[in-house]
C-alpha atoms as a PDB file:
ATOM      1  CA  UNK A   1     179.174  62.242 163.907  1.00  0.00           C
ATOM      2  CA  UNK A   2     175.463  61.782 162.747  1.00  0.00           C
ATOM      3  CA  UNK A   3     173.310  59.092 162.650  1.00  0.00           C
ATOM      4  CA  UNK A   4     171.939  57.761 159.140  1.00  0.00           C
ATOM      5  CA  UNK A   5     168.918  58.465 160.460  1.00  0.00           C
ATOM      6  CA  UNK A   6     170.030  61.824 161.517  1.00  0.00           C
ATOM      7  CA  UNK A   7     170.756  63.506 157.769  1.00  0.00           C
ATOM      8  CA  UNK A   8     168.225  65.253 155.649  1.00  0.00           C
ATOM      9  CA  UNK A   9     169.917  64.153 152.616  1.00  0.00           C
ATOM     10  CA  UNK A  10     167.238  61.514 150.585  1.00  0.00           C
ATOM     11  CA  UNK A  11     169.377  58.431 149.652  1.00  0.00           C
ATOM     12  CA  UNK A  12     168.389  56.915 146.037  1.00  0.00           C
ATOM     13  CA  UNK A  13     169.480  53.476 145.789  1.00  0.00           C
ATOM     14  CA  UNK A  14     170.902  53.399 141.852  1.00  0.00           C
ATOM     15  CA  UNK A  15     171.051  50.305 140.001  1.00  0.00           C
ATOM     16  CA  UNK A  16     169.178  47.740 138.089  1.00  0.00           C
ATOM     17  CA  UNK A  17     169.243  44.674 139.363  1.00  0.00           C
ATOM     18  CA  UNK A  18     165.887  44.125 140.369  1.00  0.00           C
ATOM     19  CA  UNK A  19     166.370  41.800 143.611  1.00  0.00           C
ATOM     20  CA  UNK A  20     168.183  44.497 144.351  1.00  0.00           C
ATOM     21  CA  UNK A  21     165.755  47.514 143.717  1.00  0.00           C
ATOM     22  CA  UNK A  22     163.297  45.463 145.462  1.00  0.00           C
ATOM     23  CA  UNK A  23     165.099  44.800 148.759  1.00  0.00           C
ATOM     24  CA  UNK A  24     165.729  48.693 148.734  1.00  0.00           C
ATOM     25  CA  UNK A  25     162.979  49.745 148.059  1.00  0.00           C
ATOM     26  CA  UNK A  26     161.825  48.308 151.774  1.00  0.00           C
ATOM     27  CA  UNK A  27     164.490  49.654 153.740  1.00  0.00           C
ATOM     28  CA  UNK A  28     162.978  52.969 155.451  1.00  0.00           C
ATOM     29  CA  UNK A  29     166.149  54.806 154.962  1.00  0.00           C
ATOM     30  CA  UNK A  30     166.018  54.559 151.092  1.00  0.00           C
ATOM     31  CA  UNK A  31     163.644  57.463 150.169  1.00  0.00           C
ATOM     32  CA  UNK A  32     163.987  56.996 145.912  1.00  0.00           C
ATOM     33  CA  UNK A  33     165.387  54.959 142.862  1.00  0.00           C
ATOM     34  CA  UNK A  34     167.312  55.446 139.705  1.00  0.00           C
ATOM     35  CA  UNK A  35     168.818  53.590 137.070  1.00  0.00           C
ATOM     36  CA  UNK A  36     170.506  54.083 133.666  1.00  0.00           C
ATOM     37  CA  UNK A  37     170.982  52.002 130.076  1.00  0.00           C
ATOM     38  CA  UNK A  38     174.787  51.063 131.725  1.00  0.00           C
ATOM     39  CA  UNK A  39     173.140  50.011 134.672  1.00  0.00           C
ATOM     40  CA  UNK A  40     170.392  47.924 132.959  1.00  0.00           C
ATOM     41  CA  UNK A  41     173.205  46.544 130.207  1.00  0.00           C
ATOM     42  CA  UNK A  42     175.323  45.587 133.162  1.00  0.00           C
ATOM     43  CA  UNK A  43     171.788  43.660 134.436  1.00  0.00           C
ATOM     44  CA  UNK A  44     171.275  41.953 131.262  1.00  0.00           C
ATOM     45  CA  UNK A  45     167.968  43.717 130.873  1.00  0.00           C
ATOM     46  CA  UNK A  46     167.011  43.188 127.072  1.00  0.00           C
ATOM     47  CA  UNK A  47     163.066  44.304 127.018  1.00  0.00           C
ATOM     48  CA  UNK A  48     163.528  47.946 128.658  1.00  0.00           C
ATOM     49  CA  UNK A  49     159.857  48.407 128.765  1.00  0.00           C
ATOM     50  CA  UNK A  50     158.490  45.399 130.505  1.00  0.00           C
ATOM     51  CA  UNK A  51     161.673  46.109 132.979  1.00  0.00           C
ATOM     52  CA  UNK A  52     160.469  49.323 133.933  1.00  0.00           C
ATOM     53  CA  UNK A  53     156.905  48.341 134.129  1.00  0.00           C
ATOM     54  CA  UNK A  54     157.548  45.389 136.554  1.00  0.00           C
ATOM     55  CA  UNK A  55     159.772  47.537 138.731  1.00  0.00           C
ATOM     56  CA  UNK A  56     156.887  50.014 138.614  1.00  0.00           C
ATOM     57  CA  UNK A  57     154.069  47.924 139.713  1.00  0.00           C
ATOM     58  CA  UNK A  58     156.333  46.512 142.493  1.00  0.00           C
ATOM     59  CA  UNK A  59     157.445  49.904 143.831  1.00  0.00           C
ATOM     60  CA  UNK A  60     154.675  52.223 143.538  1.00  0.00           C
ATOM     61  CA  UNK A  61     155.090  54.553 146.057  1.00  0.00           C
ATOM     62  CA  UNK A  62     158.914  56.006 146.372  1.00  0.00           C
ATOM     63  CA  UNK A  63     160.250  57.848 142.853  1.00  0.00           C
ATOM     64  CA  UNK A  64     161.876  56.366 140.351  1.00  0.00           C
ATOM     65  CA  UNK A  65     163.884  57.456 137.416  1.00  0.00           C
ATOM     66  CA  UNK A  66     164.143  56.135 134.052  1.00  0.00           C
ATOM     67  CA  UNK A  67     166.664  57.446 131.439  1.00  0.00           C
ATOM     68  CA  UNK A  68     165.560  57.977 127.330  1.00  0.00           C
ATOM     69  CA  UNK A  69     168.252  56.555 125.383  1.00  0.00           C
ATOM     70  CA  UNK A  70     167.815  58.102 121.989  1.00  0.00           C
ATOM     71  CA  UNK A  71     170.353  60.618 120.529  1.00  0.00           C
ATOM     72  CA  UNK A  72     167.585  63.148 118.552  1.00  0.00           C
ATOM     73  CA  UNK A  73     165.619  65.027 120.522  1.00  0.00           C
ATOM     74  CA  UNK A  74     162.573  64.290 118.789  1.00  0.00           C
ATOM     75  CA  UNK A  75     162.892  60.817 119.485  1.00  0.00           C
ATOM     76  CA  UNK A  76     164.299  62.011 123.262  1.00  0.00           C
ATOM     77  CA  UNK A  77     160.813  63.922 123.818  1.00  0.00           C
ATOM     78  CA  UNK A  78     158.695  60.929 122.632  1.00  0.00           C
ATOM     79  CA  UNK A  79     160.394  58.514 124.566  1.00  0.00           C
ATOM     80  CA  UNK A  80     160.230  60.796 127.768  1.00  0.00           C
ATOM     81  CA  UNK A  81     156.267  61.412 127.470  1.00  0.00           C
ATOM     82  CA  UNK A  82     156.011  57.634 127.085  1.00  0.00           C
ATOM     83  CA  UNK A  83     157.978  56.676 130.044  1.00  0.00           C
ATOM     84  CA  UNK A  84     156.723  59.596 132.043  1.00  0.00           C
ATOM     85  CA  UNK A  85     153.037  57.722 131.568  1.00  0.00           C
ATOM     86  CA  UNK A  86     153.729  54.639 133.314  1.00  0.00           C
ATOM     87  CA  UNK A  87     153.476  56.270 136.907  1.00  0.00           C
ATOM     88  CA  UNK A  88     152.905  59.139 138.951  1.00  0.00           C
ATOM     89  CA  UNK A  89     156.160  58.326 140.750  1.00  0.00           C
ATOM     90  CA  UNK A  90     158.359  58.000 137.584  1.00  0.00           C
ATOM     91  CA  UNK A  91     161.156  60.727 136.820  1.00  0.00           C
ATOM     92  CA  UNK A  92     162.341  60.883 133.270  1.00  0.00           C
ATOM     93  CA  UNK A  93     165.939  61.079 133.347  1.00  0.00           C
ATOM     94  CA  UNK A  94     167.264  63.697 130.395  1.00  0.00           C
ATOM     95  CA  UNK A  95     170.957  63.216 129.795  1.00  0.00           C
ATOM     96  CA  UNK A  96     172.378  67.588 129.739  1.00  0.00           C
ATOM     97  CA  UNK A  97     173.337  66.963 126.028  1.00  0.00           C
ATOM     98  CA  UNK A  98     173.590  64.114 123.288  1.00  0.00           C
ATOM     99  CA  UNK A  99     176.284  62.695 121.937  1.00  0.00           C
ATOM    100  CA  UNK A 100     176.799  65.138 119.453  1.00  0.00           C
ATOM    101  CA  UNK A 101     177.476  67.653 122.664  1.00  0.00           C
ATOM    102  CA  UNK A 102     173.966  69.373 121.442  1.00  0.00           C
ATOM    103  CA  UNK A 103     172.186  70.678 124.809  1.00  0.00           C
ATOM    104  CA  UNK A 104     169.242  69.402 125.576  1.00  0.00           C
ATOM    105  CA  UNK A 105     167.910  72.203 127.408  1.00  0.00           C
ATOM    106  CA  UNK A 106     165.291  73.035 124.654  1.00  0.00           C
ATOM    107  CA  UNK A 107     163.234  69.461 124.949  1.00  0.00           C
ATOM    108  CA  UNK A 108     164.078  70.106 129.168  1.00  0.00           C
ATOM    109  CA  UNK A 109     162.294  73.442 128.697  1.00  0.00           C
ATOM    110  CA  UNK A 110     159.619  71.841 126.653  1.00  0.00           C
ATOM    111  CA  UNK A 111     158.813  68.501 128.681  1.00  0.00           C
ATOM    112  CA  UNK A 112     158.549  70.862 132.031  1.00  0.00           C
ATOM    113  CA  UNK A 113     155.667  73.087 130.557  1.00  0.00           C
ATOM    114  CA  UNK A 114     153.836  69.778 129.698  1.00  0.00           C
ATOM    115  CA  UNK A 115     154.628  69.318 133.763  1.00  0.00           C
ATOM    116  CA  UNK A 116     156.978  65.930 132.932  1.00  0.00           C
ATOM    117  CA  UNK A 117     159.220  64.845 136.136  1.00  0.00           C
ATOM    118  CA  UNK A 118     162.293  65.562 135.097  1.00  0.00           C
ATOM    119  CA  UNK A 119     165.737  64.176 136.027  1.00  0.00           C
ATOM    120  CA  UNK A 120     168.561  65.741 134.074  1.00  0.00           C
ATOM    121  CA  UNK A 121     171.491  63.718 134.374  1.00  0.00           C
ATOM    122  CA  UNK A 122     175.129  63.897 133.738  1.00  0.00           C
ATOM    123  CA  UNK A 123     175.857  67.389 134.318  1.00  0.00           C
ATOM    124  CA  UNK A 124     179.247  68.209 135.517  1.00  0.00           C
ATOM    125  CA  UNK A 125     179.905  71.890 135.265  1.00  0.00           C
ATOM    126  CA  UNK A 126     178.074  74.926 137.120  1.00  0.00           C
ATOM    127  CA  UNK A 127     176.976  76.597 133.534  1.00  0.00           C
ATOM    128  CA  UNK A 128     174.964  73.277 132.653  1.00  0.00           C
ATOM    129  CA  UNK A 129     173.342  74.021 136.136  1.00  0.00           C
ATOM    130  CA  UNK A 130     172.469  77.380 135.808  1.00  0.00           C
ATOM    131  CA  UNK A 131     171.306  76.515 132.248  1.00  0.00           C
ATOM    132  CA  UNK A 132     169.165  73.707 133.487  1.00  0.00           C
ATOM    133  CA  UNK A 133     167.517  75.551 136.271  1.00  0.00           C
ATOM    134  CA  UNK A 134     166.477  78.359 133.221  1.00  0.00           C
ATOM    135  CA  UNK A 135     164.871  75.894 131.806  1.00  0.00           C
ATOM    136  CA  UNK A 136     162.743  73.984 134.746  1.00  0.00           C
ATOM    137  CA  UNK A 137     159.555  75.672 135.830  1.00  0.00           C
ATOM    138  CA  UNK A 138     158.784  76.809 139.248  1.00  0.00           C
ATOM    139  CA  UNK A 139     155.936  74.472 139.755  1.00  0.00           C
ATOM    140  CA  UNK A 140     157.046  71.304 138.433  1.00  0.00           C
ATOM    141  CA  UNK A 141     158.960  68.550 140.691  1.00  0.00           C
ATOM    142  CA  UNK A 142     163.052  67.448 139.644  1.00  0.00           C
ATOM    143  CA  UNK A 143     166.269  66.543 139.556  1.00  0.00           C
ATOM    144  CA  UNK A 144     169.226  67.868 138.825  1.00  0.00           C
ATOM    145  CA  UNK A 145     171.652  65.542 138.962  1.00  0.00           C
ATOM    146  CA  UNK A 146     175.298  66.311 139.418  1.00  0.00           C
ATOM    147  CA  UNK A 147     177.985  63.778 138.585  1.00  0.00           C
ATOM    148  CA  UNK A 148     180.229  64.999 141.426  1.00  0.00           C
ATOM    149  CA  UNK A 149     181.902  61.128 141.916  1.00  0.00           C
ATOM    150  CA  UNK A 150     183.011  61.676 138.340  1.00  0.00           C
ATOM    151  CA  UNK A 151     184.140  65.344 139.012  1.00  0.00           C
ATOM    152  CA  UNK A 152     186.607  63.744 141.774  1.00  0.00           C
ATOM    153  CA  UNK A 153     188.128  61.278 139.675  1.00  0.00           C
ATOM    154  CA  UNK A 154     189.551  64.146 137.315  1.00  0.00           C
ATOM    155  CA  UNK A 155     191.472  65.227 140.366  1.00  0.00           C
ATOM    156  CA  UNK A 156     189.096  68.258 141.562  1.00  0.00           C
ATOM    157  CA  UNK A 157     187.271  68.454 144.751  1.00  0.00           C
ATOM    158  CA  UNK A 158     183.222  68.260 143.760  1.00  0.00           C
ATOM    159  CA  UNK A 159     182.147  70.003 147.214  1.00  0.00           C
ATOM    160  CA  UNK A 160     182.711  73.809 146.710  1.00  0.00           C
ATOM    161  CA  UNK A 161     180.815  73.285 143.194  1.00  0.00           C
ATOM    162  CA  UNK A 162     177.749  70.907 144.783  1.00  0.00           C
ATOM    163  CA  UNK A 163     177.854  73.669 147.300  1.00  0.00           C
ATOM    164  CA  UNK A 164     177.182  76.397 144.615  1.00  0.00           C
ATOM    165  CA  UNK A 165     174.828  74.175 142.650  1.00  0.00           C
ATOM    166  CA  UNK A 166     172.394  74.293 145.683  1.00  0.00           C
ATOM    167  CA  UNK A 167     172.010  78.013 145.452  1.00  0.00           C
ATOM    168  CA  UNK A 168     171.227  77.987 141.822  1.00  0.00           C
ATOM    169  CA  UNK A 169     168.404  75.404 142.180  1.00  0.00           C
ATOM    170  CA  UNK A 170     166.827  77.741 145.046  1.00  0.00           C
ATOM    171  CA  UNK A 171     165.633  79.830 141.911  1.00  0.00           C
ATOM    172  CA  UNK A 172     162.726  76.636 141.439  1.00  0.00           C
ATOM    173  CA  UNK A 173     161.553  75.160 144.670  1.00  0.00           C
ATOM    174  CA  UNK A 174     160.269  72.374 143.479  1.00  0.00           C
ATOM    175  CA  UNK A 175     163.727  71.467 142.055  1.00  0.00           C
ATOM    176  CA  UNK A 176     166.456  69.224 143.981  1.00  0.00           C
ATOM    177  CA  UNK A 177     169.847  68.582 143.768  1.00  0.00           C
ATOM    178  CA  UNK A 178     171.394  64.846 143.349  1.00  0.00           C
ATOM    179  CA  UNK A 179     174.899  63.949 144.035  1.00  0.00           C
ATOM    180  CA  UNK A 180     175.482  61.034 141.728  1.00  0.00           C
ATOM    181  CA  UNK A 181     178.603  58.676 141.082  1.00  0.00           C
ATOM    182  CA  UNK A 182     179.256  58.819 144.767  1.00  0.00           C
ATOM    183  CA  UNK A 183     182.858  56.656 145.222  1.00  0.00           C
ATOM    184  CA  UNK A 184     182.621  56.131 148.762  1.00  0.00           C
ATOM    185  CA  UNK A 185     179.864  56.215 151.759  1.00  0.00           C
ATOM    186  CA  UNK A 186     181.569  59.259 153.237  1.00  0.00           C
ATOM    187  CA  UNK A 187     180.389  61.175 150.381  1.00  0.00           C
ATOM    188  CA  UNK A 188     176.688  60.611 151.630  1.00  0.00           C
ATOM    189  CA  UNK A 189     178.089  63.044 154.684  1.00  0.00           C
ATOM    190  CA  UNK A 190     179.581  65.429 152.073  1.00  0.00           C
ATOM    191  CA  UNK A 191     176.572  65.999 150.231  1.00  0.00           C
ATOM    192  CA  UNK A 192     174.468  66.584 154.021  1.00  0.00           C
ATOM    193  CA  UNK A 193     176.966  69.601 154.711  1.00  0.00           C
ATOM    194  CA  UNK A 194     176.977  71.211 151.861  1.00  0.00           C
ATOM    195  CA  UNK A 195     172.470  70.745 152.003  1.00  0.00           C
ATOM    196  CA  UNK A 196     172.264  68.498 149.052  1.00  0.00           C
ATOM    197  CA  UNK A 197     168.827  67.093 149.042  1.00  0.00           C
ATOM    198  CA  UNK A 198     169.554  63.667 147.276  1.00  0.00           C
ATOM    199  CA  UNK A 199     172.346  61.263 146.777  1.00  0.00           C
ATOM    200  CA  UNK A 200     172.118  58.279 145.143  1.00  0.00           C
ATOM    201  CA  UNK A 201     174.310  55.037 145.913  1.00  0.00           C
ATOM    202  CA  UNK A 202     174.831  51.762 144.780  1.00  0.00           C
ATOM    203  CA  UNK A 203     174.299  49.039 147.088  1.00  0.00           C
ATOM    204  CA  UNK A 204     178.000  48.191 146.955  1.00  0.00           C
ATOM    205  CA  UNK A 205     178.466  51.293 149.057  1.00  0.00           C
ATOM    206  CA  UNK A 206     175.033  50.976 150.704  1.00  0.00           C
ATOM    207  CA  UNK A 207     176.065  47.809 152.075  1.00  0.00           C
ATOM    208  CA  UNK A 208     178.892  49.685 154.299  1.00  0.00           C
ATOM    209  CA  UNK A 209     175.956  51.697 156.246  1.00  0.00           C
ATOM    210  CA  UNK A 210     176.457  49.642 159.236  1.00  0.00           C
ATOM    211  CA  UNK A 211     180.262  50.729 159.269  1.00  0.00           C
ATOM    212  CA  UNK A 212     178.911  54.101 160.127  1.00  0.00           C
ATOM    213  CA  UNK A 213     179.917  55.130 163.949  1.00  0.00           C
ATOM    214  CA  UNK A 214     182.037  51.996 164.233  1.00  0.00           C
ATOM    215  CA  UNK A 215     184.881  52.375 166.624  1.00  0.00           C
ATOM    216  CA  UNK A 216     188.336  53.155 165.079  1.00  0.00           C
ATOM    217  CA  UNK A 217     190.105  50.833 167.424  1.00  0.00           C
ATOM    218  CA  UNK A 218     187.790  47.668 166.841  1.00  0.00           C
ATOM    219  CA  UNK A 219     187.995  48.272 162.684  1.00  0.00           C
ATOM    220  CA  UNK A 220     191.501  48.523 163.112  1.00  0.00           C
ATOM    221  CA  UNK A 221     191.592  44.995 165.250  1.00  0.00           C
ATOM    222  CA  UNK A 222     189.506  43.212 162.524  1.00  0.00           C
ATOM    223  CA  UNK A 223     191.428  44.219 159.675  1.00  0.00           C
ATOM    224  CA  UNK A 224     194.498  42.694 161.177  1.00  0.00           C
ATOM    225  CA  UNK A 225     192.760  39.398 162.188  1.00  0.00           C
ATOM    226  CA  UNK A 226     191.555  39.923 158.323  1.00  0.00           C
ATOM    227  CA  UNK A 227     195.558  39.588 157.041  1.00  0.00           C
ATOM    228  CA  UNK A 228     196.358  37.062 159.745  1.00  0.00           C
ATOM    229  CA  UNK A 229     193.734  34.730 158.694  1.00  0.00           C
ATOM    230  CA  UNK A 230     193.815  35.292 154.990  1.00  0.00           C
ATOM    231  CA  UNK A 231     197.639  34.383 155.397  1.00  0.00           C
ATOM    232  CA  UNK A 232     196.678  30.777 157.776  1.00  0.00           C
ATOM    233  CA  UNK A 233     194.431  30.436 155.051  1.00  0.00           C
ATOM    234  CA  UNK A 234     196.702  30.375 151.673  1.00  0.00           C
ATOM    235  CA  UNK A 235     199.235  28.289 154.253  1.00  0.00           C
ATOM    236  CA  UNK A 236     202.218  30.456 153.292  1.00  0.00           C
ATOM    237  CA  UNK A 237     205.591  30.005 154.447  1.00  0.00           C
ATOM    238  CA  UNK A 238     208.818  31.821 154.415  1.00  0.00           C
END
Protein backbone atom coordinates (compact mmCIF):
# COMPACT_ATOMS: atom_id res chain seq x y z
CA UNK A 1 0.00 0.00 0.00
CA UNK A 2 1.21 3.71 -0.36
CA UNK A 3 2.99 5.84 1.68
CA UNK A 4 1.28 9.17 3.07
CA UNK A 5 3.79 10.72 1.45
CA UNK A 6 3.16 8.77 -1.62
CA UNK A 7 -0.66 10.16 -2.54
CA UNK A 8 -1.43 13.20 -4.58
CA UNK A 9 -4.49 13.77 -2.68
CA UNK A 10 -3.97 17.45 -0.57
CA UNK A 11 -5.08 16.69 3.05
CA UNK A 12 -7.05 19.80 4.74
CA UNK A 13 -6.95 19.52 8.34
CA UNK A 14 -10.85 20.71 9.31
CA UNK A 15 -11.61 22.08 12.56
CA UNK A 16 -11.46 25.04 14.79
CA UNK A 17 -9.68 24.64 17.57
CA UNK A 18 -6.91 26.81 17.10
CA UNK A 19 -3.99 24.83 19.01
CA UNK A 20 -5.07 22.59 16.80
CA UNK A 21 -5.04 24.50 13.37
CA UNK A 22 -1.78 25.72 14.47
CA UNK A 23 0.04 22.43 15.12
CA UNK A 24 -1.32 21.43 11.56
CA UNK A 25 -0.64 23.88 9.94
CA UNK A 26 3.32 22.82 10.52
CA UNK A 27 3.10 19.36 9.65
CA UNK A 28 4.43 19.13 5.86
CA UNK A 29 1.85 16.64 4.98
CA UNK A 30 -1.11 19.04 5.70
CA UNK A 31 -1.31 21.10 2.44
CA UNK A 32 -4.77 23.38 3.55
CA UNK A 33 -7.45 24.32 6.27
CA UNK A 34 -11.14 24.56 6.72
CA UNK A 35 -13.58 25.15 9.24
CA UNK A 36 -17.35 25.73 9.66
CA UNK A 37 -19.94 27.73 12.25
CA UNK A 38 -20.44 23.84 13.91
CA UNK A 39 -16.92 23.57 14.10
CA UNK A 40 -16.26 27.05 15.62
CA UNK A 41 -19.63 26.59 18.03
CA UNK A 42 -18.17 23.29 19.09
CA UNK A 43 -14.74 25.63 19.86
CA UNK A 44 -16.56 28.12 21.79
CA UNK A 45 -15.53 30.76 19.30
CA UNK A 46 -17.91 33.82 20.08
CA UNK A 47 -16.09 36.86 18.00
CA UNK A 48 -15.98 35.05 14.41
CA UNK A 49 -14.01 37.86 13.02
CA UNK A 50 -11.11 38.33 15.31
CA UNK A 51 -11.04 34.25 15.11
CA UNK A 52 -10.45 34.22 11.60
CA UNK A 53 -8.11 37.09 11.60
CA UNK A 54 -5.76 35.54 14.26
CA UNK A 55 -5.78 32.21 12.49
CA UNK A 56 -4.95 34.25 9.39
CA UNK A 57 -2.00 36.14 10.52
CA UNK A 58 -0.64 32.88 12.08
CA UNK A 59 -1.05 30.76 8.94
CA UNK A 60 -0.38 32.84 6.04
CA UNK A 61 0.80 30.73 3.58
CA UNK A 62 -1.40 27.30 3.13
CA UNK A 63 -5.41 28.05 2.18
CA UNK A 64 -7.91 28.41 4.36
CA UNK A 65 -11.63 28.38 4.22
CA UNK A 66 -14.11 30.32 6.01
CA UNK A 67 -17.91 29.66 5.75
CA UNK A 68 -20.73 32.88 5.51
CA UNK A 69 -23.38 32.06 7.83
CA UNK A 70 -26.25 34.19 6.69
CA UNK A 71 -29.45 32.69 5.13
CA UNK A 72 -30.18 35.73 2.27
CA UNK A 73 -28.02 35.90 -0.30
CA UNK A 74 -27.56 39.44 -0.14
CA UNK A 75 -26.28 39.24 3.17
CA UNK A 76 -24.34 35.74 1.88
CA UNK A 77 -22.49 37.95 -0.92
CA UNK A 78 -21.52 40.74 1.56
CA UNK A 79 -20.27 38.56 4.05
CA UNK A 80 -18.21 36.52 1.39
CA UNK A 81 -16.46 39.78 -0.18
CA UNK A 82 -15.65 40.71 3.43
CA UNK A 83 -14.11 37.53 4.45
CA UNK A 84 -12.58 36.97 1.06
CA UNK A 85 -10.48 40.44 1.97
CA UNK A 86 -8.66 39.27 4.87
CA UNK A 87 -6.07 37.16 2.76
CA UNK A 88 -4.87 36.04 -0.41
CA UNK A 89 -4.99 32.49 0.96
CA UNK A 90 -8.63 32.63 2.26
CA UNK A 91 -11.46 30.48 0.47
CA UNK A 92 -14.98 31.59 1.11
CA UNK A 93 -16.93 28.64 1.83
CA UNK A 94 -20.68 28.97 0.07
CA UNK A 95 -23.04 26.43 1.55
CA UNK A 96 -24.99 24.75 -2.26
CA UNK A 97 -28.31 26.24 -0.91
CA UNK A 98 -29.90 28.02 2.25
CA UNK A 99 -32.08 26.85 4.48
CA UNK A 100 -34.98 27.57 2.61
CA UNK A 101 -33.43 24.82 -0.06
CA UNK A 102 -32.94 28.11 -2.44
CA UNK A 103 -29.62 27.39 -4.60
CA UNK A 104 -27.08 29.46 -4.24
CA UNK A 105 -25.61 29.08 -7.51
CA UNK A 106 -26.61 32.68 -8.61
CA UNK A 107 -24.33 34.62 -5.75
CA UNK A 108 -21.59 31.39 -6.72
CA UNK A 109 -21.85 32.65 -10.31
CA UNK A 110 -21.62 36.20 -9.19
CA UNK A 111 -18.70 36.10 -6.47
CA UNK A 112 -16.49 34.03 -9.25
CA UNK A 113 -16.68 36.91 -11.92
CA UNK A 114 -15.51 39.31 -9.11
CA UNK A 115 -12.58 36.36 -9.01
CA UNK A 116 -13.64 35.41 -5.05
CA UNK A 117 -12.02 31.89 -3.87
CA UNK A 118 -14.71 29.94 -3.63
CA UNK A 119 -15.48 26.83 -1.54
CA UNK A 120 -18.97 25.51 -2.05
CA UNK A 121 -19.80 23.26 0.59
CA UNK A 122 -22.33 20.70 1.44
CA UNK A 123 -23.17 19.31 -1.79
CA UNK A 124 -24.26 15.79 -1.87
CA UNK A 125 -25.77 14.93 -5.19
CA UNK A 126 -24.08 14.91 -8.81
CA UNK A 127 -26.78 17.67 -10.21
CA UNK A 128 -25.53 20.23 -7.43
CA UNK A 129 -22.06 19.38 -9.03
CA UNK A 130 -22.72 19.83 -12.42
CA UNK A 131 -24.71 22.96 -11.42
CA UNK A 132 -21.83 24.32 -9.44
CA UNK A 133 -19.18 23.76 -12.01
CA UNK A 134 -21.78 26.01 -14.55
CA UNK A 135 -21.40 28.45 -12.41
CA UNK A 136 -17.41 28.68 -11.53
CA UNK A 137 -15.24 30.37 -14.11
CA UNK A 138 -12.39 28.83 -15.85
CA UNK A 139 -9.83 31.12 -14.42
CA UNK A 140 -10.67 31.42 -10.92
CA UNK A 141 -9.20 28.93 -8.10
CA UNK A 142 -11.97 26.42 -5.85
CA UNK A 143 -13.56 24.02 -4.15
CA UNK A 144 -16.09 21.91 -4.56
CA UNK A 145 -16.70 20.20 -1.73
CA UNK A 146 -18.51 16.91 -1.59
CA UNK A 147 -19.98 15.59 1.64
CA UNK A 148 -19.25 11.97 0.66
CA UNK A 149 -18.77 10.85 4.73
CA UNK A 150 -22.37 11.99 4.97
CA UNK A 151 -23.39 10.21 1.66
CA UNK A 152 -22.11 6.83 3.45
CA UNK A 153 -23.98 7.17 6.48
CA UNK A 154 -27.37 7.04 4.42
CA UNK A 155 -26.26 3.57 3.47
CA UNK A 156 -24.80 4.37 -0.20
CA UNK A 157 -21.31 3.93 -1.29
CA UNK A 158 -19.85 7.78 -2.01
CA UNK A 159 -16.96 6.38 -4.42
CA UNK A 160 -18.65 5.73 -7.85
CA UNK A 161 -20.29 9.37 -7.36
CA UNK A 162 -16.74 11.20 -6.08
CA UNK A 163 -15.50 9.28 -9.04
CA UNK A 164 -17.99 11.03 -11.46
CA UNK A 165 -17.70 14.36 -9.67
CA UNK A 166 -13.99 14.51 -10.82
CA UNK A 167 -14.92 14.46 -14.45
CA UNK A 168 -17.39 17.22 -14.13
CA UNK A 169 -14.91 19.61 -12.43
CA UNK A 170 -12.36 18.88 -15.46
CA UNK A 171 -14.76 21.40 -17.35
CA UNK A 172 -12.73 24.42 -14.97
CA UNK A 173 -9.13 23.66 -14.29
CA UNK A 174 -8.67 25.75 -11.80
CA UNK A 175 -11.45 23.94 -9.85
CA UNK A 176 -10.81 20.92 -7.26
CA UNK A 177 -12.66 18.42 -5.75
CA UNK A 178 -12.87 17.93 -1.72
CA UNK A 179 -14.00 14.84 -0.05
CA UNK A 180 -15.40 16.11 3.20
CA UNK A 181 -17.01 14.30 6.34
CA UNK A 182 -14.45 11.60 5.88
CA UNK A 183 -15.49 8.74 8.81
CA UNK A 184 -12.40 6.93 8.77
CA UNK A 185 -8.53 7.36 7.58
CA UNK A 186 -9.06 4.73 4.91
CA UNK A 187 -11.19 7.10 3.15
CA UNK A 188 -8.04 9.40 2.58
CA UNK A 189 -6.99 6.17 0.20
CA UNK A 190 -10.50 6.19 -1.35
CA UNK A 191 -10.48 9.60 -2.42
CA UNK A 192 -6.46 8.98 -4.03
CA UNK A 193 -8.05 6.18 -6.37
CA UNK A 194 -10.75 7.63 -7.53
CA UNK A 195 -8.06 11.21 -8.26
CA UNK A 196 -9.73 13.40 -5.76
CA UNK A 197 -7.51 16.34 -5.30
CA UNK A 198 -8.43 17.25 -1.59
CA UNK A 199 -9.72 15.63 1.49
CA UNK A 200 -10.14 17.16 4.51
CA UNK A 201 -9.88 15.38 8.07
CA UNK A 202 -10.22 16.06 11.49
CA UNK A 203 -7.38 15.50 13.65
CA UNK A 204 -9.28 12.73 15.43
CA UNK A 205 -8.65 10.71 12.30
CA UNK A 206 -5.39 12.53 11.50
CA UNK A 207 -4.04 11.32 14.61
CA UNK A 208 -4.28 7.51 13.24
CA UNK A 209 -1.65 8.45 10.30
CA UNK A 210 1.00 6.57 11.99
CA UNK A 211 -1.33 3.37 11.92
CA UNK A 212 -0.78 3.50 8.23
CA UNK A 213 1.46 0.32 6.99
CA UNK A 214 1.35 -1.13 10.50
CA UNK A 215 1.62 -4.85 10.54
CA UNK A 216 -1.70 -6.81 10.89
CA UNK A 217 -0.18 -9.29 13.25
CA UNK A 218 1.43 -6.69 15.76
CA UNK A 219 -2.16 -4.49 15.80
CA UNK A 220 -3.79 -7.58 16.40
CA UNK A 221 -1.22 -8.44 19.51
CA UNK A 222 -1.81 -4.94 21.05
CA UNK A 223 -5.39 -4.94 20.96
CA UNK A 224 -5.46 -8.07 23.01
CA UNK A 225 -2.86 -6.84 25.58
CA UNK A 226 -5.43 -3.68 25.29
CA UNK A 227 -8.54 -6.09 26.81
CA UNK A 228 -6.16 -7.98 29.07
CA UNK A 229 -4.97 -4.96 30.77
CA UNK A 230 -8.12 -2.92 30.75
CA UNK A 231 -9.64 -6.10 32.55
CA UNK A 232 -6.29 -6.25 35.43
CA UNK A 233 -7.15 -2.81 35.55
CA UNK A 234 -11.07 -2.64 36.65
CA UNK A 235 -9.85 -5.90 38.95
CA UNK A 236 -12.79 -8.01 37.77
CA UNK A 237 -13.59 -11.32 38.91
CA UNK A 238 -15.83 -14.12 38.00
Amino acid sequence: MKRIDQLSVKIFADGADKAGMLEMSQKSYIKGLTTNPTLMRKAGIADYRTFAREILALIPDKPISFEVFSDDFGEMEAQALEIASWGKNVFVKIPITNTKRQSSCDLVRRLAKREVQLNVTALMTLEQVRDVVDALEPHTAAYVSVFAGRIADTGRDPISLMAAAVELLKLKPKAELIWASPRELLNIFHADQVGCQVITVTNDILKKLELVGRDLGEYSLDTVKMFRNDAVAAGFRL
